[in-house]
Protein backbone atom coordinates (compact mmCIF):
# COMPACT_ATOMS: atom_id res chain seq x y z
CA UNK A 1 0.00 0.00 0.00
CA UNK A 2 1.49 3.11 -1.02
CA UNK A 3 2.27 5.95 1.30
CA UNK A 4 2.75 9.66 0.97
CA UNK A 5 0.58 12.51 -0.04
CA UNK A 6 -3.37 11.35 0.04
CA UNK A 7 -2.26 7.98 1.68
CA UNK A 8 -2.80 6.97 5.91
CA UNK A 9 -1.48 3.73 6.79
CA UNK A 10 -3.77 2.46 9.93
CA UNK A 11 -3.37 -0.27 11.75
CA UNK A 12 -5.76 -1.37 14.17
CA UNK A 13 -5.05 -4.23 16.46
CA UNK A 14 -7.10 -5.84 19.67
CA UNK A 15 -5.16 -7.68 22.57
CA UNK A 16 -6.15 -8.14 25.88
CA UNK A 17 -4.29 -9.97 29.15
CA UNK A 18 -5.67 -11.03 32.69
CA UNK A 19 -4.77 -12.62 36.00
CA UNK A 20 -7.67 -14.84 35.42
CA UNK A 21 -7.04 -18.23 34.67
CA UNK A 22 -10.61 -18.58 32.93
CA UNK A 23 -9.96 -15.24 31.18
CA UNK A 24 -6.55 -16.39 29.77
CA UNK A 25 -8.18 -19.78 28.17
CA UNK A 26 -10.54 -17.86 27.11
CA UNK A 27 -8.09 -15.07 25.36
CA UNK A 28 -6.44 -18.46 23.80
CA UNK A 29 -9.41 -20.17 22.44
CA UNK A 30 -10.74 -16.84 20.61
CA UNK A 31 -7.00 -16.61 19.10
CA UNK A 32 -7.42 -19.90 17.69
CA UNK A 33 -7.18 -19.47 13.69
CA UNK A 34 -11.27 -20.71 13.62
CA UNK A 35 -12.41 -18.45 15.96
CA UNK A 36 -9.73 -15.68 14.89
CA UNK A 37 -11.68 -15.50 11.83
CA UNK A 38 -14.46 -13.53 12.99
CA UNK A 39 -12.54 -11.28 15.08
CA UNK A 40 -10.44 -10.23 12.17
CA UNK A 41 -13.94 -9.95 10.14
CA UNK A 42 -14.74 -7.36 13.24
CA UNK A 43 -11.60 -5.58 13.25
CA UNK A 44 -12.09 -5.12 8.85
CA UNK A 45 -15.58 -3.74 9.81
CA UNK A 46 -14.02 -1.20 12.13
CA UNK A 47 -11.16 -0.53 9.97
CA UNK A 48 -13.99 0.46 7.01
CA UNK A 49 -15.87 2.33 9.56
CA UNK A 50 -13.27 4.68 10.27
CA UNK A 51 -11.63 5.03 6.25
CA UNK A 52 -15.40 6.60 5.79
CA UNK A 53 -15.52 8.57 8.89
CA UNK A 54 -11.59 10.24 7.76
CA UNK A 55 -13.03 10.41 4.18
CA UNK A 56 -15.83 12.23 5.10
CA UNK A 57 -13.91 14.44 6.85
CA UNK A 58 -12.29 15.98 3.78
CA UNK A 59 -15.20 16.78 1.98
């Protein structure tokens, strides 16, 4: 992707940690490349969301 004049580079990325032992299995079965579909589907949608909000902005 080419960057300079006209061009952002974003790049949006989710993580989370805890002290919970339920939390942490639960961190590592959502990062599991089945599950890790959807999330990436989420972060895409979010990623769209906000090339329209920045594009709008320069109108």
């Amino acid at each position: 992707m080419g960057q300079g004049d006209g061009f952002t580079y974003v790049q949006l990325k989710e993580e989370a940690t805890s002290d919970s032992l339920i939390r942490k299995y639960n961190y590592l079965l959502f990062s599991l490349p089945v599950l890790s579909s959807g999330a990436k589907k989420k972060l895409q949608r979010k990623l769209q969301s906000l090339k329209q909000m920045l594009e709008g902005e320069k109108k």
